[in-house]
N, C-alpha and C. Protein backbone atom coordinates (compact mmCIF):
# COMPACT_ATOMS: atom_id res chain seq x y z
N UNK A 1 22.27 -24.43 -24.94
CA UNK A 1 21.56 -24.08 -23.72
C UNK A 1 22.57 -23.87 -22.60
N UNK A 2 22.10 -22.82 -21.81
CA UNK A 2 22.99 -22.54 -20.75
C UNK A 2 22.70 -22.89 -19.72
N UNK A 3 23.41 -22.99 -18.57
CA UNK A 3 23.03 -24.15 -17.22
C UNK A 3 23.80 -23.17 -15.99
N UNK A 4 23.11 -23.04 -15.01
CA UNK A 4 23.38 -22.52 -13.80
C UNK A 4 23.14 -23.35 -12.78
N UNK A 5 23.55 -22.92 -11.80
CA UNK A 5 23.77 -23.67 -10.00
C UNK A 5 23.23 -22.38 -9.51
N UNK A 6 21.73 -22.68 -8.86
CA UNK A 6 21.61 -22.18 -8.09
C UNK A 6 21.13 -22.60 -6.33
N UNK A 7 21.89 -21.91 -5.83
CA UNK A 7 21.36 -22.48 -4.22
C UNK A 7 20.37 -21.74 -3.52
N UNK A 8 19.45 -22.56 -2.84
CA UNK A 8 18.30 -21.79 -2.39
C UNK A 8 18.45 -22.55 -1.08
N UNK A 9 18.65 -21.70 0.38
CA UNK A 9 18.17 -22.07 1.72
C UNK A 9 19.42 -23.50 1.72
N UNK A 10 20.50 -22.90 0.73
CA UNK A 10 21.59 -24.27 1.33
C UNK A 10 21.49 -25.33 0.37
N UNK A 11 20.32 -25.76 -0.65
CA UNK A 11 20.05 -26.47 -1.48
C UNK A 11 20.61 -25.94 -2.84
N UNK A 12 21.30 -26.95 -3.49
CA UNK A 12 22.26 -26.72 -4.72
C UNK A 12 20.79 -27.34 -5.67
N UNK A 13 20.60 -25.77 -7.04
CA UNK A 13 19.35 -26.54 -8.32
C UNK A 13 20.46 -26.47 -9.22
N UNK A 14 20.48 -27.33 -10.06
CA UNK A 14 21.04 -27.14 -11.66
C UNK A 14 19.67 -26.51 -12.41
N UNK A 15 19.72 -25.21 -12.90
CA UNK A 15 18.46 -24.94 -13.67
C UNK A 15 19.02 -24.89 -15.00
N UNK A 16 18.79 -24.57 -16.44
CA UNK A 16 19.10 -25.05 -18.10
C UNK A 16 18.08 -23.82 -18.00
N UNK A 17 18.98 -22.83 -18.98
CA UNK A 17 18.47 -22.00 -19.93
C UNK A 17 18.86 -21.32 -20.68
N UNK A 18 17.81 -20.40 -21.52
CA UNK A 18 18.65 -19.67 -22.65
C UNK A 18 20.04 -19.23 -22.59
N UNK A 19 20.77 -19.66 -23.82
CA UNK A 19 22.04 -18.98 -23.77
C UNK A 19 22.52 -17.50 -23.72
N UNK A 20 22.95 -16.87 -22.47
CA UNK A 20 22.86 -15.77 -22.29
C UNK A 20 22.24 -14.72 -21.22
N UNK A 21 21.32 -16.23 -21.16
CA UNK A 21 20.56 -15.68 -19.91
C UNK A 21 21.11 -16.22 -18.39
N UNK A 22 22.39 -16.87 -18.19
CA UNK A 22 22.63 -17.52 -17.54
C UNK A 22 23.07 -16.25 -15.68
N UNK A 23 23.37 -14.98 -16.34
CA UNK A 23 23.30 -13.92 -15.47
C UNK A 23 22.51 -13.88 -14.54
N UNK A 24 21.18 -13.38 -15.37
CA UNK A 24 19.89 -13.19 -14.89
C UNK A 24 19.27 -13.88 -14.25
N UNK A 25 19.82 -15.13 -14.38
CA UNK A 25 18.77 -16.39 -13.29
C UNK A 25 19.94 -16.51 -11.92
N UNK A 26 21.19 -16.44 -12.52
CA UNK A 26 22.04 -16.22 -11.20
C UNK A 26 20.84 -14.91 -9.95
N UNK A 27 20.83 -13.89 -10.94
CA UNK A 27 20.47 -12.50 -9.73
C UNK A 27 18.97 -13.29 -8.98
N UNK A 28 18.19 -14.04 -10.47
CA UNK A 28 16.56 -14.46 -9.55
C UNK A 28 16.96 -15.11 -8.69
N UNK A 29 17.57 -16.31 -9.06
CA UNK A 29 17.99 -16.94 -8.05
C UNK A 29 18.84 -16.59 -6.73
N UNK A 30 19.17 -15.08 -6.61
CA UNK A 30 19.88 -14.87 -5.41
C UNK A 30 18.44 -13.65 -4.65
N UNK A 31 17.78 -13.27 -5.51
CA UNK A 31 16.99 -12.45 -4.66
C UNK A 31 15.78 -13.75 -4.21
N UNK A 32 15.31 -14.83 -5.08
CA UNK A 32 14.86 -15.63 -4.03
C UNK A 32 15.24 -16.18 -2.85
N UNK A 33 16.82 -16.86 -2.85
CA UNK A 33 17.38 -17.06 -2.15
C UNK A 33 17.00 -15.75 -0.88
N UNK A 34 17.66 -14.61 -1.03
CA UNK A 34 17.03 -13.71 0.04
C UNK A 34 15.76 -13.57 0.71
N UNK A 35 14.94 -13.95 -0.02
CA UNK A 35 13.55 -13.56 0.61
C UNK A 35 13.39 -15.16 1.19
N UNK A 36 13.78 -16.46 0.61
CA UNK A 36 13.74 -17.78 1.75
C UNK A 36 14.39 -17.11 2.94
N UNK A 37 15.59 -16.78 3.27
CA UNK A 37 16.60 -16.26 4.26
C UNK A 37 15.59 -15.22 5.17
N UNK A 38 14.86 -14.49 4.80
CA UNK A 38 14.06 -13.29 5.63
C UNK A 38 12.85 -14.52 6.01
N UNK A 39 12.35 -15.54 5.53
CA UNK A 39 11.51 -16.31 6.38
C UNK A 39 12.55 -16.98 7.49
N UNK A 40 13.38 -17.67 6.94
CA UNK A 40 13.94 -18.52 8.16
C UNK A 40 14.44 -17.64 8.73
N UNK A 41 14.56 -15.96 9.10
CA UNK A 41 14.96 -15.48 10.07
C UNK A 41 13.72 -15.38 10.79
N UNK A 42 12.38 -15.06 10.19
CA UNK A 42 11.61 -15.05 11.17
C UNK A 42 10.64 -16.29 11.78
N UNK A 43 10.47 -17.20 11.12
CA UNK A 43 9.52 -18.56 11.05
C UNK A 43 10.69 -19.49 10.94
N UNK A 44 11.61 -19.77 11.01
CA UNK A 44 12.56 -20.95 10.98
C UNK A 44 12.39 -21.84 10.05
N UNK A 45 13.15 -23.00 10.42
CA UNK A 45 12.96 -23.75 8.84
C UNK A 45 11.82 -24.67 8.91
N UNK A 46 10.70 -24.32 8.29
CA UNK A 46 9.59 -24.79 8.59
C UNK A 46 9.33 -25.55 7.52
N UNK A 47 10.37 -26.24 6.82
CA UNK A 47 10.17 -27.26 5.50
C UNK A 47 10.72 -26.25 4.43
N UNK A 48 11.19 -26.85 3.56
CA UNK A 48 11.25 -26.30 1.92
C UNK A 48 10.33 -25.84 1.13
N UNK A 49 9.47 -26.76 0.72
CA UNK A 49 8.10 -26.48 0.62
C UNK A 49 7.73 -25.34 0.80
N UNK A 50 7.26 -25.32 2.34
CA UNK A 50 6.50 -24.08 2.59
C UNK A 50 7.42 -22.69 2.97
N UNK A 51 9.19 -22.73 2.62
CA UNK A 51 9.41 -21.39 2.75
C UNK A 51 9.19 -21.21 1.02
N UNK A 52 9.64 -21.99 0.23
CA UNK A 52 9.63 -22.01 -1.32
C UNK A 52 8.24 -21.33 -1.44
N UNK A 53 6.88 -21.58 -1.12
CA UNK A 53 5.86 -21.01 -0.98
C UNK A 53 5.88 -19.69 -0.68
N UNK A 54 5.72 -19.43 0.54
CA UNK A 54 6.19 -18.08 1.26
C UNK A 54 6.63 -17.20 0.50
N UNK A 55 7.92 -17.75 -0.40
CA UNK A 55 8.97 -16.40 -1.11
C UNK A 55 7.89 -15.71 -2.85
N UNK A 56 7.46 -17.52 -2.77
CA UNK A 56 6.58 -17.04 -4.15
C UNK A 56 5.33 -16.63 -4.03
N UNK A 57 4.73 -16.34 -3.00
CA UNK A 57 3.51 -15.29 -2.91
C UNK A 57 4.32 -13.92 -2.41
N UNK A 58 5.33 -13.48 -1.98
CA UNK A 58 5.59 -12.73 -1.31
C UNK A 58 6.16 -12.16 -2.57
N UNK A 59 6.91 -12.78 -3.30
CA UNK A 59 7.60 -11.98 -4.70
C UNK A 59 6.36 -11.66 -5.77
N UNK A 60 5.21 -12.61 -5.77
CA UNK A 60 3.88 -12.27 -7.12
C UNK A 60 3.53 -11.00 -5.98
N UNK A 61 3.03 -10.97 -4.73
CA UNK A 61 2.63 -9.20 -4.53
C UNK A 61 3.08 -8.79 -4.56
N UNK A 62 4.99 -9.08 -4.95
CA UNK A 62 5.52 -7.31 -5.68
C UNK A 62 5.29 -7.15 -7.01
N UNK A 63 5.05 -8.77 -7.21
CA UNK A 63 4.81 -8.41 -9.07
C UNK A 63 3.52 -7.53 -9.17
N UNK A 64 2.14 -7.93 -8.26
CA UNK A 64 0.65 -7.40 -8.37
C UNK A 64 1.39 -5.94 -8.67
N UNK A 65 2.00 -5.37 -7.05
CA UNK A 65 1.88 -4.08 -6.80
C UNK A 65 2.80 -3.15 -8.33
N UNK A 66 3.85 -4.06 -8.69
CA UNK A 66 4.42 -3.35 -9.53
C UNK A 66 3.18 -3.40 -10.90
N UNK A 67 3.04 -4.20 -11.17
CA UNK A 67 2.07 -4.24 -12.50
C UNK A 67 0.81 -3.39 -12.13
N UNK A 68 0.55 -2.74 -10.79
CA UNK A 68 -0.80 -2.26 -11.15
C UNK A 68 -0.18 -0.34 -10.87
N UNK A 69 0.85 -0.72 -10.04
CA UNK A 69 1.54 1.09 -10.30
C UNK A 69 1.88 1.30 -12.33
N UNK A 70 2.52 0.15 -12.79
CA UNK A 70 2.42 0.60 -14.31
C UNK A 70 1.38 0.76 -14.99
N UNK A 71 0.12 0.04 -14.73
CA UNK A 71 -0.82 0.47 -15.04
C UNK A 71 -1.63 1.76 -14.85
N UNK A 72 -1.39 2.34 -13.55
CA UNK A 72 -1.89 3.70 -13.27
C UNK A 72 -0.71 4.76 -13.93
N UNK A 73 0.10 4.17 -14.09
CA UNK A 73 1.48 5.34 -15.34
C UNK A 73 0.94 5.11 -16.15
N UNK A 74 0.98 4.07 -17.08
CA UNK A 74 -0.10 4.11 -18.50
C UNK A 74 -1.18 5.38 -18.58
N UNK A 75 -1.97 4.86 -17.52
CA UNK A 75 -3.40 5.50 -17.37
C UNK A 75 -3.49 6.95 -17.18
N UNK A 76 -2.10 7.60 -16.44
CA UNK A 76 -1.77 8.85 -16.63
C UNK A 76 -0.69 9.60 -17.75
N UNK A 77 -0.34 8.58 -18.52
CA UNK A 77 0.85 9.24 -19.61
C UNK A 77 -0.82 9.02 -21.00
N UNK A 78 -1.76 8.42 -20.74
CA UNK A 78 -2.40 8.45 -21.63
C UNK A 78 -3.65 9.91 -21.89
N UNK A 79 -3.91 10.19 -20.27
CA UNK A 79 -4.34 10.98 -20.05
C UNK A 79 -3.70 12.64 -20.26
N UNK A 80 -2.35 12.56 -20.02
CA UNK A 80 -1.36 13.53 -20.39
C UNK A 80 -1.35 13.76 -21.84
N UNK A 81 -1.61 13.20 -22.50
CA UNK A 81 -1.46 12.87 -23.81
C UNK A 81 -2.72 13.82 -24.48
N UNK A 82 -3.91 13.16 -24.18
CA UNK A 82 -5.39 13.40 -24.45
C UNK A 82 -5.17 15.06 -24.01
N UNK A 83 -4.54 15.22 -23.24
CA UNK A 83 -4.65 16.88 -22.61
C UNK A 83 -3.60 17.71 -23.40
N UNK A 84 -2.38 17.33 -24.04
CA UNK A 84 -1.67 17.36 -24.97
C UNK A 84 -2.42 18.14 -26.20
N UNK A 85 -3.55 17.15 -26.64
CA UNK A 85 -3.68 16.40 -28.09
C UNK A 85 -4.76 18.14 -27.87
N UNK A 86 -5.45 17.99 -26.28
CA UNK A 86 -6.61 19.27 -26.69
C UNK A 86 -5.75 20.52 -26.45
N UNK A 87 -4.73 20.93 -25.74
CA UNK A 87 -4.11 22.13 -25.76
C UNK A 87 -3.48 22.24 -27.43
N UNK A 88 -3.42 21.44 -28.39
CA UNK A 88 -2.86 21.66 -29.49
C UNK A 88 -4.05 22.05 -30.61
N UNK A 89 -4.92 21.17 -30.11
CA UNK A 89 -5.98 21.74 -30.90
C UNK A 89 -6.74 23.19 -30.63
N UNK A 90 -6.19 23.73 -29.63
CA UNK A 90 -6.87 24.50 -29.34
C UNK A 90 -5.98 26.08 -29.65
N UNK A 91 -4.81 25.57 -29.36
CA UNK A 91 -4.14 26.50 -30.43
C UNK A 91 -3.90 26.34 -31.81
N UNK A 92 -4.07 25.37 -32.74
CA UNK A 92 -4.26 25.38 -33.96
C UNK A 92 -5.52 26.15 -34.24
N UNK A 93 -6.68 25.96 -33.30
CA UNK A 93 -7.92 26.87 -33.78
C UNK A 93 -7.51 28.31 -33.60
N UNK A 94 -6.77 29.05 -32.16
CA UNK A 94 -6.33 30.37 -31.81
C UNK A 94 -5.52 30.47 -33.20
N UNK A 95 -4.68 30.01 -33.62
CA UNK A 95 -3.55 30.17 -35.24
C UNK A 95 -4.69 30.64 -36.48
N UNK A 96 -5.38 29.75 -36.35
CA UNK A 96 -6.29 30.11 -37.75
C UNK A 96 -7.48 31.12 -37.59
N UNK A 97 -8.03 31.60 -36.01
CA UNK A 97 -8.16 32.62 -35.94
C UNK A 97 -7.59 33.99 -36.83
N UNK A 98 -6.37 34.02 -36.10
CA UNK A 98 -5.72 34.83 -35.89
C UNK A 98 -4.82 35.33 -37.56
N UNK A 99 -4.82 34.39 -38.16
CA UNK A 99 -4.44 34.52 -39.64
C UNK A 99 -6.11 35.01 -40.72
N UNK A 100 -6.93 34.73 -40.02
CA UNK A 100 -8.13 34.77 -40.85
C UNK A 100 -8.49 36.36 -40.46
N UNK A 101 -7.93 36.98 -39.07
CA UNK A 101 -8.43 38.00 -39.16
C UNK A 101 -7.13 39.20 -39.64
N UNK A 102 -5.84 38.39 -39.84
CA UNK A 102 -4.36 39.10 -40.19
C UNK A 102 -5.15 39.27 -41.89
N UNK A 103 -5.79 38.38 -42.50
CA UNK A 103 -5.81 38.39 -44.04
C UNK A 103 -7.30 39.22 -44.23
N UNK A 104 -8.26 39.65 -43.33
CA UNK A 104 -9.39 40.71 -43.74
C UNK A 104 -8.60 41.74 -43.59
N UNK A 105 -7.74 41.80 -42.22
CA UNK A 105 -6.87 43.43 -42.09
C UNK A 105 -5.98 43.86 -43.49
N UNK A 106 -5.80 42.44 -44.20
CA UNK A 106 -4.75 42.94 -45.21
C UNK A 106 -5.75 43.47 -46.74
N UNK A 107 -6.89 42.70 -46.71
CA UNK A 107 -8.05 43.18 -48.08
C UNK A 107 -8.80 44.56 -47.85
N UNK A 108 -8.66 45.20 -46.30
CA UNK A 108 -9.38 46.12 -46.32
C UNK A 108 -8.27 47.26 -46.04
């Protein structure tokens, strides 16, 4: 297991995790760190607690907003798709047209 130091608002955490992942919690841990820092620039240090609060509703509505923009990409790469699936069918029908009337031109 891998172990990081991270500081939040001046406060040293020891957090333990996957081996490998010890990068990645460095960066969470520095973009939380940032968003505590943008409260105590504007609301001061109004407890730990409640900037620790603050950063974690303020980071889940980027999670909302990001998870519901991927959802409307889904919802349009699926739709792209469906429109795909009928422009193909619709030239497979124009193809077999078009061979059905190439093979009467060729019997008569």
């Amino acid at each position: 297991m891998g172990q990081v130091n991270l500081t939040i608002n001046g406060r040293s955490y020891a957090i333990t995790c996957d081996d490998g992942q010890e990068g990645r919690i460095r960066r969470l841990g520095q973009y939380i760190d940032a968003k505590v820092a943008e409260f105590v620039g504007s609301v001061g240090q109004v407890g730990e607690a409640r900037l620790l609060l603050l950063a974690a509703l303020v980071i889940a509505d980027e999670l909302a907003d990001a998870n519901e923009a991927l959802r409307l990409e889904r919802s349009e790469v699926r739709a792209t798709e469906a429109a795909t699936d009928t422009a193909a069918s619709g030239v497979n029908g124009i193809a077999q047209r078009v061979e059905a009337i190439a093979a009467r031109l060729e019997t008569s």
